[in-house]
C-alpha atoms as a PDB file:
ATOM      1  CA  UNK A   1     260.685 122.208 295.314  1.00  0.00           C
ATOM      2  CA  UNK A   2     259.333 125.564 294.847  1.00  0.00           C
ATOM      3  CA  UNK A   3     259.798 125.165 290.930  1.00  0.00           C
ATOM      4  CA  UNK A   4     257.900 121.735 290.786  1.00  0.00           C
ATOM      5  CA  UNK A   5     254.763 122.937 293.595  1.00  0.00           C
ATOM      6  CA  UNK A   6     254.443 126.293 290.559  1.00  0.00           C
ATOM      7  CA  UNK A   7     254.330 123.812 287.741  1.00  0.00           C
ATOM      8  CA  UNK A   8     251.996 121.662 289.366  1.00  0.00           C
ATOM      9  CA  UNK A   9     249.789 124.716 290.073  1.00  0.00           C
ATOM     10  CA  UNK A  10     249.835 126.047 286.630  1.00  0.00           C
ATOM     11  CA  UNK A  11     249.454 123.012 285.153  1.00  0.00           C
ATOM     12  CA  UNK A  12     246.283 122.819 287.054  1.00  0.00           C
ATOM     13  CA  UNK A  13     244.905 125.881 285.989  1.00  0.00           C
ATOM     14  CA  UNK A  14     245.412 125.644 282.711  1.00  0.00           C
ATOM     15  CA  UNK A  15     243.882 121.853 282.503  1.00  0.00           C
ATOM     16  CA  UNK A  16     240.261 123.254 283.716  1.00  0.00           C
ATOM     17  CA  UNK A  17     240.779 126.954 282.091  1.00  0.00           C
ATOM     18  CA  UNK A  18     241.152 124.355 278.599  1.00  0.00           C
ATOM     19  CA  UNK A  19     238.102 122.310 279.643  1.00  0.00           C
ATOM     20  CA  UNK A  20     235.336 124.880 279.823  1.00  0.00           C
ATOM     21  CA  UNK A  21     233.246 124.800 277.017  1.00  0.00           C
ATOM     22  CA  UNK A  22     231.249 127.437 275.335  1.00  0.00           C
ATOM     23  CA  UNK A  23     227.671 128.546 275.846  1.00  0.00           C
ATOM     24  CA  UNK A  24     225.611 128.432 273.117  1.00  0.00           C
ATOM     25  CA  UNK A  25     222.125 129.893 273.261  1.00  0.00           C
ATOM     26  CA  UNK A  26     219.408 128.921 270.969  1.00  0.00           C
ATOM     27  CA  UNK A  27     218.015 132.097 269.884  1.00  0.00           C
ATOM     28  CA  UNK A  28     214.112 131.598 268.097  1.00  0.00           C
ATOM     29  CA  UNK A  29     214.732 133.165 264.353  1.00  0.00           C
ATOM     30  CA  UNK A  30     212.469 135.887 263.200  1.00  0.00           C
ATOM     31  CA  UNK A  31     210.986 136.979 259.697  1.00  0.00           C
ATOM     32  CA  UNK A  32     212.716 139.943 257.746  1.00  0.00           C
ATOM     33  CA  UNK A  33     211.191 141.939 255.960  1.00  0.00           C
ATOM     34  CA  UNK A  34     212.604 143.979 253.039  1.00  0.00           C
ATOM     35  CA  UNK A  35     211.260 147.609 251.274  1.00  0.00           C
ATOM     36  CA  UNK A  36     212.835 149.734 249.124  1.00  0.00           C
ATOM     37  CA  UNK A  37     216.662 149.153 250.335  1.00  0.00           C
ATOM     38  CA  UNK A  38     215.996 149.046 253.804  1.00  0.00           C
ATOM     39  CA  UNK A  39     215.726 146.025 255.872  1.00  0.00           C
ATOM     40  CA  UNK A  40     213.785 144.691 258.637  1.00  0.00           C
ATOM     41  CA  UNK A  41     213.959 142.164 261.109  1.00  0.00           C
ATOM     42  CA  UNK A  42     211.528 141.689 264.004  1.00  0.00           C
ATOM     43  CA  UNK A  43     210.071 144.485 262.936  1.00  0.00           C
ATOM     44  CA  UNK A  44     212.632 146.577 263.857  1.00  0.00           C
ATOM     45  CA  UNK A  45     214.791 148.238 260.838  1.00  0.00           C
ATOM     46  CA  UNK A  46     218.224 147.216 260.376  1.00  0.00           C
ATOM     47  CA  UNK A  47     220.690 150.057 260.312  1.00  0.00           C
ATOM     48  CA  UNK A  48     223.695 148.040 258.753  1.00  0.00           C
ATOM     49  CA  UNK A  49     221.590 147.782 255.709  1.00  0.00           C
ATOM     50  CA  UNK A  50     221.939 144.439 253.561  1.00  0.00           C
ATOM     51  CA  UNK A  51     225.140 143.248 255.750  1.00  0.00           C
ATOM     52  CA  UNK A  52     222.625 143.292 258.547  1.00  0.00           C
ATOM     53  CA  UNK A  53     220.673 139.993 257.389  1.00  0.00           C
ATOM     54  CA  UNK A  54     224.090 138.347 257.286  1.00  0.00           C
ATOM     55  CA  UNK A  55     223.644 136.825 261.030  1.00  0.00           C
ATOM     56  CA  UNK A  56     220.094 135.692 260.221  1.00  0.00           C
ATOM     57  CA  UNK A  57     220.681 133.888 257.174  1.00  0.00           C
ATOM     58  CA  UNK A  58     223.535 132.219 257.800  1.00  0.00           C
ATOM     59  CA  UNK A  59     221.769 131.063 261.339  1.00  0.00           C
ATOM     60  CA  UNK A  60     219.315 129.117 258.904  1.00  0.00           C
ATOM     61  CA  UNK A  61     222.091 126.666 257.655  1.00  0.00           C
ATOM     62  CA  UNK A  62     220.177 127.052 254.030  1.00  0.00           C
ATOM     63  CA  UNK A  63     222.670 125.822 251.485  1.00  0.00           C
ATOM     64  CA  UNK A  64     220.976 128.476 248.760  1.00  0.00           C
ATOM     65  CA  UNK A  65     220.551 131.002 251.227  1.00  0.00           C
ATOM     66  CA  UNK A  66     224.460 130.758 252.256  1.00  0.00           C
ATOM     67  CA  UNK A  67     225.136 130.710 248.456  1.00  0.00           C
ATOM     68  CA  UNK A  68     222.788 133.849 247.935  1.00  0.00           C
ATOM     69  CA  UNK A  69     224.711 135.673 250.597  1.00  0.00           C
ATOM     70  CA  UNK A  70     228.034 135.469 249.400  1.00  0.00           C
ATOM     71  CA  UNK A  71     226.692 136.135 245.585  1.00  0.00           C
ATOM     72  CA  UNK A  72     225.508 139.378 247.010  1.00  0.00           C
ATOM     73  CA  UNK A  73     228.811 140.391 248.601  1.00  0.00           C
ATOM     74  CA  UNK A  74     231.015 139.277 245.345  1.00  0.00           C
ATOM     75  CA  UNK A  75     228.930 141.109 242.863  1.00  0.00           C
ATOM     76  CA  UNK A  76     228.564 144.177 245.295  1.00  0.00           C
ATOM     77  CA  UNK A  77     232.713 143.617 246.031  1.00  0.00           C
ATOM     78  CA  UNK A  78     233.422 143.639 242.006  1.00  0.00           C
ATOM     79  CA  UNK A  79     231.210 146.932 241.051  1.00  0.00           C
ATOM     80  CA  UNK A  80     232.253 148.798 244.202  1.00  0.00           C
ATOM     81  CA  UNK A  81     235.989 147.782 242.807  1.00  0.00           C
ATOM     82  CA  UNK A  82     235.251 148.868 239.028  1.00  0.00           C
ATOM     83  CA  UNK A  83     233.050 151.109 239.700  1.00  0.00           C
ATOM     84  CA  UNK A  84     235.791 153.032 241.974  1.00  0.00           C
ATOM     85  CA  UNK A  85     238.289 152.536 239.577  1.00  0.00           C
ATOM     86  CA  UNK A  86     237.386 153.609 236.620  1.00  0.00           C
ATOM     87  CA  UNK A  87     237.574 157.399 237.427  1.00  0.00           C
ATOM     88  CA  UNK A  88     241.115 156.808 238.784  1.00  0.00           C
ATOM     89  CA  UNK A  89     241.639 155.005 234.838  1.00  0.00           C
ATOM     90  CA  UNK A  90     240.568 157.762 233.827  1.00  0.00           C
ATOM     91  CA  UNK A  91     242.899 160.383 235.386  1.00  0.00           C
ATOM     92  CA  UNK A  92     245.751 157.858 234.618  1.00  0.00           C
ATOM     93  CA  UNK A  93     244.937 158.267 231.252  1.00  0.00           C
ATOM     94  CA  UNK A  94     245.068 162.049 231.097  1.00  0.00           C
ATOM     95  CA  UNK A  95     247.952 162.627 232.929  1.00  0.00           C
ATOM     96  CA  UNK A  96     249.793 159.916 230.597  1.00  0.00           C
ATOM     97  CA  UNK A  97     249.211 162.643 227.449  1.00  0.00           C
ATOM     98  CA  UNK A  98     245.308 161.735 227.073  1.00  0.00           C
ATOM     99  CA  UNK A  99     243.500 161.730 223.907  1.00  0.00           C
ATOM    100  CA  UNK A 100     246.130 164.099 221.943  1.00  0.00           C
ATOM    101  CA  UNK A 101     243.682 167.098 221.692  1.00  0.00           C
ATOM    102  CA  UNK A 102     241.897 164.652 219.415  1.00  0.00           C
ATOM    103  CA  UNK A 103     238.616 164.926 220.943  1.00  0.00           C
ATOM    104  CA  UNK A 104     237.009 166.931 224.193  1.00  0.00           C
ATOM    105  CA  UNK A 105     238.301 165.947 227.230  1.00  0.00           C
ATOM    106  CA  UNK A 106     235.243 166.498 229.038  1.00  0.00           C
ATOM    107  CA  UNK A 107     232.877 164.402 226.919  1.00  0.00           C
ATOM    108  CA  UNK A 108     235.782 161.685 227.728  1.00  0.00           C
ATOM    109  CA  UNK A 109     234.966 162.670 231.457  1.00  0.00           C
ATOM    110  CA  UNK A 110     231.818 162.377 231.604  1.00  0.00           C
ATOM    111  CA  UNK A 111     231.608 159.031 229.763  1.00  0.00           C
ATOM    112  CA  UNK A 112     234.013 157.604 232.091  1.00  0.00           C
ATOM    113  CA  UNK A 113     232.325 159.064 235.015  1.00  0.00           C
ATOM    114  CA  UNK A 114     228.566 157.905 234.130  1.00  0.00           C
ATOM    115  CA  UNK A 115     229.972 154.671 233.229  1.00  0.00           C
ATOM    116  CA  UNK A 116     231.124 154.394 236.795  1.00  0.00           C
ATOM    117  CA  UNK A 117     227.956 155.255 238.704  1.00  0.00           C
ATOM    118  CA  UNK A 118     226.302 152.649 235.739  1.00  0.00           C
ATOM    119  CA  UNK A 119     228.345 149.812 236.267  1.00  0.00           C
ATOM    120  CA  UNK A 120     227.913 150.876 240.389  1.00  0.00           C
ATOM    121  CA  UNK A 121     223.867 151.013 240.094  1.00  0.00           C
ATOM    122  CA  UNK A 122     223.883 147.661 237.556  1.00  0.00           C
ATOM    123  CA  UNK A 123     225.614 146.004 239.646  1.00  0.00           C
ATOM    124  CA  UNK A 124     223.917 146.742 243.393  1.00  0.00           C
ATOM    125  CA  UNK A 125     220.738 146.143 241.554  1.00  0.00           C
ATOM    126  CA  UNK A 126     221.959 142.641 240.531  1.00  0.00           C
ATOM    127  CA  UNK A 127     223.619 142.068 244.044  1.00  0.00           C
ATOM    128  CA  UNK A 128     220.229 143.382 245.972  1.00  0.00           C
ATOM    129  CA  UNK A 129     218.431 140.632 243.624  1.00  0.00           C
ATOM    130  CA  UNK A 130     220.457 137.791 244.989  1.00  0.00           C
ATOM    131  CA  UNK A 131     220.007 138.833 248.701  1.00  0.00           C
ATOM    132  CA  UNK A 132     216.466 139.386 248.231  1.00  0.00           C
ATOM    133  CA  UNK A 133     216.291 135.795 246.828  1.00  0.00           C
ATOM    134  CA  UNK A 134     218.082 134.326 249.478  1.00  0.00           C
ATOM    135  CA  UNK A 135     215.442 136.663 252.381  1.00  0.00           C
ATOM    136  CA  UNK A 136     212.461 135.334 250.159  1.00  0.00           C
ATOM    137  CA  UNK A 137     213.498 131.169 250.945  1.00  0.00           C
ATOM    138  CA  UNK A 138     214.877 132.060 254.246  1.00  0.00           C
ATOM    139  CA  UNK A 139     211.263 133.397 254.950  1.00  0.00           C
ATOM    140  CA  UNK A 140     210.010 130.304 253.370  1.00  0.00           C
ATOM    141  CA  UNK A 141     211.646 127.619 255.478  1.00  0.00           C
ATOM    142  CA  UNK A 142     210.986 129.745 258.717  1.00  0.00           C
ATOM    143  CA  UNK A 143     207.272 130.204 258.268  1.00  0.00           C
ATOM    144  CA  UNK A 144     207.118 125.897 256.503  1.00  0.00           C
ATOM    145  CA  UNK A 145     205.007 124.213 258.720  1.00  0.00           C
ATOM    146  CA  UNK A 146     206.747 121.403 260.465  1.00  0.00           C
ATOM    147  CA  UNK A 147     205.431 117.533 258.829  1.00  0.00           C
ATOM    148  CA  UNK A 148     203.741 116.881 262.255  1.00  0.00           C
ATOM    149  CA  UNK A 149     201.406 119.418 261.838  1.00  0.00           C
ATOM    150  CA  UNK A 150     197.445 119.041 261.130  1.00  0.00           C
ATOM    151  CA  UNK A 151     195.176 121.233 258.861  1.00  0.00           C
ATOM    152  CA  UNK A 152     195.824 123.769 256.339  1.00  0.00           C
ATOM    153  CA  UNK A 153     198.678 126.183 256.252  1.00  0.00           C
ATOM    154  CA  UNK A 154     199.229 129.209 255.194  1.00  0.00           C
ATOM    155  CA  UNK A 155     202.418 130.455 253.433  1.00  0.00           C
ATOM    156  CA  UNK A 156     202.817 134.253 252.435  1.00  0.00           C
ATOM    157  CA  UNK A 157     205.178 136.148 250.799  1.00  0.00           C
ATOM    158  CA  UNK A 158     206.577 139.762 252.673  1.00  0.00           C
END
């Protein structure tokens, strides 16, 4: 009896623990604003840098925007990646018997190494340029004017 009355009572709580839904809050989006690598939005600077926009953008349901965002995060993902490894090629190479005394070392060093911070720079240029795209039409849609309006509008670029 005392088996079946336990049962019973769990089986209760777990039926309404399973039926509560979740709360979701509609939270008014806000303009960001972008200047020289840092980002802002609200007005208020965002100190996760580029990853910061993520919630924002993705909030706007933009099929660009979303395609933008994960450009940004692939070609940052694939420099960081080369760029990172290409020193560590580099001392594989030269502990594997290098260049023979062939040539200097260092000159093989530095090429290597300034290729690195190249391919790095190139390539967080390129992925800044994509994000910066997808701010630019999220900014857009969020200051459009909605089709019921009257009069002239405005539209401005940050």
């Amino acid at each position: 009896m005392n088996k079946i009355t336990l049962l019973l009572l769990l089986y209760t709580l777990t039926y309404h623990v399973g039926m509560s839904q979740p709360v979701m809050k509609q939270v008014e989006l806000k303009p960001i604003h972008y200047q020289g690598g840092l980002y802002y939005y609200d007005g208020v600077r965002l100190h996760a840098g580029a990853y910061g926009v993520q919630v924002p953008l993705m909030a706007m349901q933009d099929d660009e925007i979303n395609r933008r965002y994960k450009r940004f995060r692939t070609i940052r993902s694939i420099s960081n990646t080369v760029g990172g490894l290409l020193p560590l090629a580099y001392l594989l190479y030269y502990a594997n018997g290098g260049s023979g005394g062939r040539t200097s070392s260092s000159s093989e060093f530095w090429t290597i190494w300034g290729g690195s911070i190249g391919i790095l720079l190139i390539g967080d240029g390129i992925a800044r340029h994509q994000l910066n795209l997808g701010i630019d039409r999220y900014n857009m849609l969020l200051l459009r004017p909605s089709s019921k309006s009257v009069g002239l509008s405005l539209e401005y670029r940050f």
